[in-house]
Protein backbone atom coordinates (compact mmCIF):
# COMPACT_ATOMS: atom_id res chain seq x y z
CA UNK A 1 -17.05 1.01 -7.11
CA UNK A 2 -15.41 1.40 -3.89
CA UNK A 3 -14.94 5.77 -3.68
CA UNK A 4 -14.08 6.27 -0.48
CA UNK A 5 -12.80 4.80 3.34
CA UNK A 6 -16.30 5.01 4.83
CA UNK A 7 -17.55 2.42 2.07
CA UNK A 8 -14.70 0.45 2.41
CA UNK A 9 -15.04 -0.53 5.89
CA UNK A 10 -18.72 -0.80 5.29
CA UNK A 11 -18.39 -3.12 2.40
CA UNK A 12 -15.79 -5.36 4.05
CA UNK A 13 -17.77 -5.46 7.29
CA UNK A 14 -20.58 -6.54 5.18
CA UNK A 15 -19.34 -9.64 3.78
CA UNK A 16 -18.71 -10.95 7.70
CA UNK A 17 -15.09 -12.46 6.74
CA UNK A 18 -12.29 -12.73 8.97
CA UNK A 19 -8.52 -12.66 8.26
CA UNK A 20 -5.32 -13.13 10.64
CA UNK A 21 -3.01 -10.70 10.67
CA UNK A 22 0.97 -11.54 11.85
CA UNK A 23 2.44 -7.96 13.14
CA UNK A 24 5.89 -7.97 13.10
CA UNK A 25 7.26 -6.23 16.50
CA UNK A 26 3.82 -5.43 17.81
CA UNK A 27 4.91 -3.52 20.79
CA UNK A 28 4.26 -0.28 18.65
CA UNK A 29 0.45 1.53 19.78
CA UNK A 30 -0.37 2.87 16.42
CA UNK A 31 -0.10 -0.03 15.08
CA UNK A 32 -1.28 -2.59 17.37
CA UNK A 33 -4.39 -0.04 18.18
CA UNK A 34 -5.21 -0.30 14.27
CA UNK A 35 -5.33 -4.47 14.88
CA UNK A 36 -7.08 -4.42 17.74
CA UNK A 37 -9.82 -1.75 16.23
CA UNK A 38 -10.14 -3.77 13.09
CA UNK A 39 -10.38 -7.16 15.51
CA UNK A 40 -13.04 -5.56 17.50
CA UNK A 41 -14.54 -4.93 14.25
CA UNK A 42 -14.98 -8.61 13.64
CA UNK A 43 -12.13 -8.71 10.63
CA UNK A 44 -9.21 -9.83 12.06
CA UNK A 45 -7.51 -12.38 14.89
CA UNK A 46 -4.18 -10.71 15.85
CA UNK A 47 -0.85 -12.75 16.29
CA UNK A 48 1.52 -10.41 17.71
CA UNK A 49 4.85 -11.05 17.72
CA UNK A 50 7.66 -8.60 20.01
CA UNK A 51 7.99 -7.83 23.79
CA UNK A 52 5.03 -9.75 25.33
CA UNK A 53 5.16 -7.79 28.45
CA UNK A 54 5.07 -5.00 26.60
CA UNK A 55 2.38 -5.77 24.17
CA UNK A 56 0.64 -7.30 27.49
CA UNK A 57 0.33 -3.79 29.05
CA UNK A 58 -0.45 -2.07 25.62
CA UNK A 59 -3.20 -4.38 25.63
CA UNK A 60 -4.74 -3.76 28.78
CA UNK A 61 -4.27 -0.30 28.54
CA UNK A 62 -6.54 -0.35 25.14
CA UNK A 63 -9.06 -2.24 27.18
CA UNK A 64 -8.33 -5.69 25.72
CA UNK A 65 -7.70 -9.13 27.42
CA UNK A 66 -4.54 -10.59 26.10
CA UNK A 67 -5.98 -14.13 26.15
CA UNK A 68 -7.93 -12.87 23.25
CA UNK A 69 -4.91 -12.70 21.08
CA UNK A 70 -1.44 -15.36 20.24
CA UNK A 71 1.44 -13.48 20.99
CA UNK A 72 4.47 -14.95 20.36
CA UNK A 73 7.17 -13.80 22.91
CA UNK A 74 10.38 -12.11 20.59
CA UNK A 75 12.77 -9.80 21.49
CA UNK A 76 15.31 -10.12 19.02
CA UNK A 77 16.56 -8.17 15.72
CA UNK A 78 13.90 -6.87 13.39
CA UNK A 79 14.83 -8.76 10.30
CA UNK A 80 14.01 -12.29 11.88
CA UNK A 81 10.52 -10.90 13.63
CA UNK A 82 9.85 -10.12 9.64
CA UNK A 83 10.92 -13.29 9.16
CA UNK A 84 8.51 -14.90 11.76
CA UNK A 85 5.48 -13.27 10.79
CA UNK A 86 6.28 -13.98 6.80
CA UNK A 87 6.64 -18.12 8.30
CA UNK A 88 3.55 -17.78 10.00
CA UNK A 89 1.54 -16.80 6.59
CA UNK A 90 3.91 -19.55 4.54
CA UNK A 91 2.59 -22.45 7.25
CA UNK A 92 -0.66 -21.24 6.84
CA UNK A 93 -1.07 -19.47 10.82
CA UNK A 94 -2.09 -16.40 9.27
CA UNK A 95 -3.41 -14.67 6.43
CA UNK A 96 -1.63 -11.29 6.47
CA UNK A 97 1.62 -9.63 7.34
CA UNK A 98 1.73 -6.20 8.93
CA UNK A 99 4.81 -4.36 10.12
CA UNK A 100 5.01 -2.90 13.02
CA UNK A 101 7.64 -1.02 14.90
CA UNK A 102 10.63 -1.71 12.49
CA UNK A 103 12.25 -0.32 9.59
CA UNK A 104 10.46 -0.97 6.19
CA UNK A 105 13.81 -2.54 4.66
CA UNK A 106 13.85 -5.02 7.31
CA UNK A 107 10.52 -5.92 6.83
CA UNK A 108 10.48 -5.99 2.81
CA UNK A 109 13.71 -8.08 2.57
CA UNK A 110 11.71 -10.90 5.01
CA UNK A 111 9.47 -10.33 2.13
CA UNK A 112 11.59 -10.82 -0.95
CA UNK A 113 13.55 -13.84 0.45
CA UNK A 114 13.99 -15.71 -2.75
CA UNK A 115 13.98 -18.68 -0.54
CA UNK A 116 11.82 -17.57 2.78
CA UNK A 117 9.74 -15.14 1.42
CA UNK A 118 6.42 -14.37 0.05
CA UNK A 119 7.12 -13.66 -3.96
CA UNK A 120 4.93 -16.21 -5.33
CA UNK A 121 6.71 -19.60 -7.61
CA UNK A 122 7.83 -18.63 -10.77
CA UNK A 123 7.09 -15.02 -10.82
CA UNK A 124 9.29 -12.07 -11.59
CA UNK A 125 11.34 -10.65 -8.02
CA UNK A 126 8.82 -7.63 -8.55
CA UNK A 127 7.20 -6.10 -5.54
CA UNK A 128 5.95 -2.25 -5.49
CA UNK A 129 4.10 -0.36 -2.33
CA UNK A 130 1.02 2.22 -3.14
CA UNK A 131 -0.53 4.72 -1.11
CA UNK A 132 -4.28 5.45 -1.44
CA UNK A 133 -6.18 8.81 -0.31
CA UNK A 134 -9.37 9.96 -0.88
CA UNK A 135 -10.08 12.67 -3.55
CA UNK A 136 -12.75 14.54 -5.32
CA UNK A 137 -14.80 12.04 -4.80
CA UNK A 138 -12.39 8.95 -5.90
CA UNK A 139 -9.61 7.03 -4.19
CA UNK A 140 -6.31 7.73 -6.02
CA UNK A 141 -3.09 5.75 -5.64
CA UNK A 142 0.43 6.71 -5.51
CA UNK A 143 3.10 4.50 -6.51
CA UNK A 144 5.87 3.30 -5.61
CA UNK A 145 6.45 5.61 -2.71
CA UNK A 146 8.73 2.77 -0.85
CA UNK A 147 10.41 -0.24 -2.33
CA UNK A 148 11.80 0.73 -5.53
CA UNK A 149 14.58 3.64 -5.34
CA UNK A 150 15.42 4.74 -9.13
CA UNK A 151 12.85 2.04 -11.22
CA UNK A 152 13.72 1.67 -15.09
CA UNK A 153 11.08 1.90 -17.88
CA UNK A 154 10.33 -2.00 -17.36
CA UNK A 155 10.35 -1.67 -14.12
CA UNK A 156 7.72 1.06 -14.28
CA UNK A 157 5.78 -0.55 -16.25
CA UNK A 158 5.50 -3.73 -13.69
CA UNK A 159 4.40 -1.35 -10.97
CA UNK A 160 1.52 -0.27 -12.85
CA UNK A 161 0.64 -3.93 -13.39
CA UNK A 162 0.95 -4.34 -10.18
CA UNK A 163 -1.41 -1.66 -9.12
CA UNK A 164 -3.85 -2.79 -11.16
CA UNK A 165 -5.74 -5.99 -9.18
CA UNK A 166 -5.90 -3.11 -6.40
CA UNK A 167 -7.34 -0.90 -8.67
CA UNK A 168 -10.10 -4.13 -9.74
CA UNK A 169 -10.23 -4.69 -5.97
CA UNK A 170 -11.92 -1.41 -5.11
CA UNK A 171 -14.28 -1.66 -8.22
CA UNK A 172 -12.44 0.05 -10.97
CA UNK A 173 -11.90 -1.87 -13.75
CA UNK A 174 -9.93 0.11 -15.98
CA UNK A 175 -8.28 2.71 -13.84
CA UNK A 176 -6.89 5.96 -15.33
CA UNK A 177 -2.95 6.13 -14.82
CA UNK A 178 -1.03 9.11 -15.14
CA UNK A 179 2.73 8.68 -15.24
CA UNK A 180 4.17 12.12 -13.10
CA UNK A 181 7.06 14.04 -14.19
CA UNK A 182 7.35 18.03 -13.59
CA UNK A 183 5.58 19.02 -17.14
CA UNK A 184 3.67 17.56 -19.62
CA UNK A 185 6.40 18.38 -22.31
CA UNK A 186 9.23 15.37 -23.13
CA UNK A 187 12.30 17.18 -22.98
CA UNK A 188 15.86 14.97 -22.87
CA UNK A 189 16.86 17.17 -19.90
CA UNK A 190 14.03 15.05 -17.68
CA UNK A 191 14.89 12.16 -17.77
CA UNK A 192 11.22 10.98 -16.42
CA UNK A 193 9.66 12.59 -19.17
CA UNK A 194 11.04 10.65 -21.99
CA UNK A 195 10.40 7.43 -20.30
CA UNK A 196 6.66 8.91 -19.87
CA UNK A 197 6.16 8.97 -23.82
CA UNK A 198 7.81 5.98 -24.15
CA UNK A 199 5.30 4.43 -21.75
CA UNK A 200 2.38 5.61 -22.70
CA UNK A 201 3.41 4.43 -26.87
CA UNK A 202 3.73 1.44 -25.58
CA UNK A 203 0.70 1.37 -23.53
CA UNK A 204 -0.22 -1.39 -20.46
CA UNK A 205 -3.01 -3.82 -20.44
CA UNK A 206 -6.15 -3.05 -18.60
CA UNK A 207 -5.45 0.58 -18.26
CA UNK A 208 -5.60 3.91 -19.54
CA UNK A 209 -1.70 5.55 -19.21
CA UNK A 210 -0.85 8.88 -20.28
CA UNK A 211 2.12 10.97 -19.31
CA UNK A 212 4.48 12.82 -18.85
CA UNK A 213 1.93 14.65 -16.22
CA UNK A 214 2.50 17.00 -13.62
CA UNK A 215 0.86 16.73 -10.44
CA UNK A 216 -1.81 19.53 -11.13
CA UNK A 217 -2.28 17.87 -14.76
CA UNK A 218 -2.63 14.77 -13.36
CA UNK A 219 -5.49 15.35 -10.76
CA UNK A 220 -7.25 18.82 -11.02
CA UNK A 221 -10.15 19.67 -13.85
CA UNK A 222 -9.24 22.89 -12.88
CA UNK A 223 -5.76 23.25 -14.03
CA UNK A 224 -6.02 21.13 -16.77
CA UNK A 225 -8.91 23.88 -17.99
CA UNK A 226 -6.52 26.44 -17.25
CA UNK A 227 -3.39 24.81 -18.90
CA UNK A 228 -5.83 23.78 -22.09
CA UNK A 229 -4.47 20.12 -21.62
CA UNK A 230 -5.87 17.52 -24.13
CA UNK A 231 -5.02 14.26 -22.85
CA UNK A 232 -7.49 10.97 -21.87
CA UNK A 233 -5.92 10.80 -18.22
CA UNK A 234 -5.24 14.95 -17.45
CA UNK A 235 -6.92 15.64 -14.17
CA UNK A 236 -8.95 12.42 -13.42
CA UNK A 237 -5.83 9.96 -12.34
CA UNK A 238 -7.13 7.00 -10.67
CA UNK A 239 -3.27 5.69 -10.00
CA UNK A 240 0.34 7.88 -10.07
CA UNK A 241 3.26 6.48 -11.00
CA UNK A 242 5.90 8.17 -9.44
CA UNK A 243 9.15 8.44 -11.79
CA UNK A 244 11.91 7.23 -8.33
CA UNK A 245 11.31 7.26 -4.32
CA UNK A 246 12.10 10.10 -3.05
CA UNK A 247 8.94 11.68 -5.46
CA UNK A 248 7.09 9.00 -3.79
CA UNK A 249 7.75 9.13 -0.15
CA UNK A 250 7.53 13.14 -0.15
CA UNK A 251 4.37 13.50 -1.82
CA UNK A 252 2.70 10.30 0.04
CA UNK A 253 3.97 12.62 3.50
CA UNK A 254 3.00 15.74 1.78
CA UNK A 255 -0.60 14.11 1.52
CA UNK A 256 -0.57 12.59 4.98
CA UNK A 257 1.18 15.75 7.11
CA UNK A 258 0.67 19.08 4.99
CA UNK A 259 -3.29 18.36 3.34
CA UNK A 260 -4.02 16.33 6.45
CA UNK A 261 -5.54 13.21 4.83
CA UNK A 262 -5.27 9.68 5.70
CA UNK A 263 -3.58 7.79 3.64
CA UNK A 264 -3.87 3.53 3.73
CA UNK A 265 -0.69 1.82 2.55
CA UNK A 266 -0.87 -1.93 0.63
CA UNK A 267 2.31 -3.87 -0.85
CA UNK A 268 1.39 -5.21 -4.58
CA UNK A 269 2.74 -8.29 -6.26
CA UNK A 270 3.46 -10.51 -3.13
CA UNK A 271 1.67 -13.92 -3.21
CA UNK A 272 -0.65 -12.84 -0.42
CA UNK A 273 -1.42 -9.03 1.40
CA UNK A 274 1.49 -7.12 3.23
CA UNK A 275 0.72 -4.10 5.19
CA UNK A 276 3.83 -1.61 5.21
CA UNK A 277 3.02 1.42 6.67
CA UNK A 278 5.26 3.82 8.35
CA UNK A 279 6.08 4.14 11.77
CA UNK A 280 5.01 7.74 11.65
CA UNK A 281 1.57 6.94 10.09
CA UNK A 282 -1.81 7.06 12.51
CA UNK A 283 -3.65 4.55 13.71
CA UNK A 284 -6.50 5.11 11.43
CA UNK A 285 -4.26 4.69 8.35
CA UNK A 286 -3.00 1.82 9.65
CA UNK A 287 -6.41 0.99 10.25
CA UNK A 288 -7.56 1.50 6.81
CA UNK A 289 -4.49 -0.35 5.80
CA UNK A 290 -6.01 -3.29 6.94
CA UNK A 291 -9.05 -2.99 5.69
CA UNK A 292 -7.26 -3.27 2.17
CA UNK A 293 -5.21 -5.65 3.23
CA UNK A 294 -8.63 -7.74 4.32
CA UNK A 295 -10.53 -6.32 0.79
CA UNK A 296 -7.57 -7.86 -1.14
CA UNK A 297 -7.34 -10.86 0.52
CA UNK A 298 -11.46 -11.69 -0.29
CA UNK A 299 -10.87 -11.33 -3.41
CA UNK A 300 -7.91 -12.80 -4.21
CA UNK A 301 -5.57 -10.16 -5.03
């Protein structure tokens, strides 16, 4: 099992396969660094699409020779540079999608095009974002801190299932999931806790799911000592479902800014990988982003 960034890079740089990534509006440097580190890692081509003078200069500033990339010259709005990089992967020019300097609604709805986009034949319109950090000694996963504002109890329940093939892609093959609220009592004045019980009744396939959990319950030994919690999931969460966005986003930035750790960023239940990361994120999570994106893409997931 996959516990940590170090191994990931080593294991995907191991198996000496190489993926194409499309970044949408490449004239961004944290994000076009993070291609060009993972190409001169030997797991990636790079077709960058945006200002090609500007990505030009990037380039040679990071040392590079822009013959060694396709750049496809677009300076137009951000929804149809999306849009080129989602054709690109549709016709079969590339492997990946990666956003770059433009605004993660732009990006997903290139994504979600019923028509244009990437949700694969026949499948539910359900696509959820995770963020994964190292801790204690395991990678844990926090979702959905991006696409889906105020999910429902089904729609809960589909992110999970959607986080688990990452989950299987990393090694773990029944990952524990702890559904977060702000106790680990069900009280009809939290909303997020009732849906919790109702969740983990109900259970999910090819999982262990217990909740409600607070944050401390969900991922410290310590505090679930302290606290005397009896629960399967208390304190070893492999995945946390977040009960609406703004949960999400804060504690994936509370993660990333406050503790300090890098956090990599993968798009679950599209027919192929999507990176969405921030435009605030670093280079490295960007770069271990890819990685994922790469890990995923191996393996079919």
């Amino acid at each position: 099992m996959i516990t940590n960034f170090k191994d990931l890079e080593a294991y995907v740089l191991s198996q000496g396969i190489k993926k194409r990534i499309a970044l949408a509006n490449a004239h961004d440097e944290p994000a076009l660094s993070a291609v060009v580190n993972a190409k001169r890692k030997g797991v990636v081509d790079g077709t960058l699409i945006g200002k090609a003078d500007v990505i030009v200069k990037m380039l040679h500033d990071m040392g590079e020779n822009e013959k060694d990339y396709e750049i496809i010259d677009f300076d137009g709005e951000e929804l149809e540079s999306a849009k080129v990089a989602v054709k690109l992967v549709r016709e079969g020019k590339a492997d990946i999608p990666m956003k770059g300097i433009l605004q993660t609604s732009n990006f997903a709805r290139a994504i979600l095009n019923r028509e244009t986009g990437l949700i694969p034949n026949g499948a539910r319109r359900l696509v959820s974002q995770a963020g994964i950090f190292e801790y204690e000694g395991r990678l844990v996963m926090i979702t959905d801190c991006a696409i889906n504002i105020t999910p429902d109890l089904e729609t809960k329940i589909g992110i999970v299932e959607n986080a688990l093939p990452v989950a299987k892609a990393l090694g773990n093959e029944c990952p524990k999931v702890a559904l977060l609220s702000a106790v680990e009592t069900v009280t009809d004045k939290m909303p997020s806790t009732v849906e919790s019980a109702e969740i983990t009744k109900r259970g999910v396939e090819g999982c262990i799911i217990s909740g409600p959990l607070a944050l401390d319950g969900a991922i410290s030994m310590e505090s679930v000592k302290h606290k005397a919690i009896k629960d399967p999931v208390a304190g070893q969460a492999d995945i946390i479902l977040v009960p609406f966005i703004e949960a999400g986003n804060a504690l994936y930035k509370a993660v990333t800014y406050i503790a300090g750790k890098t956090m990599a960023s993968v798009v679950c239940g599209a027919s192929c990988p999507v990176i969405i990361t921030s435009r605030a994120d670093t280079p490295d999570s960007k770069y271990f982003s890819i990685l994922m994106a790469v890990l995923r893409a191996m393996k079919g997931c």
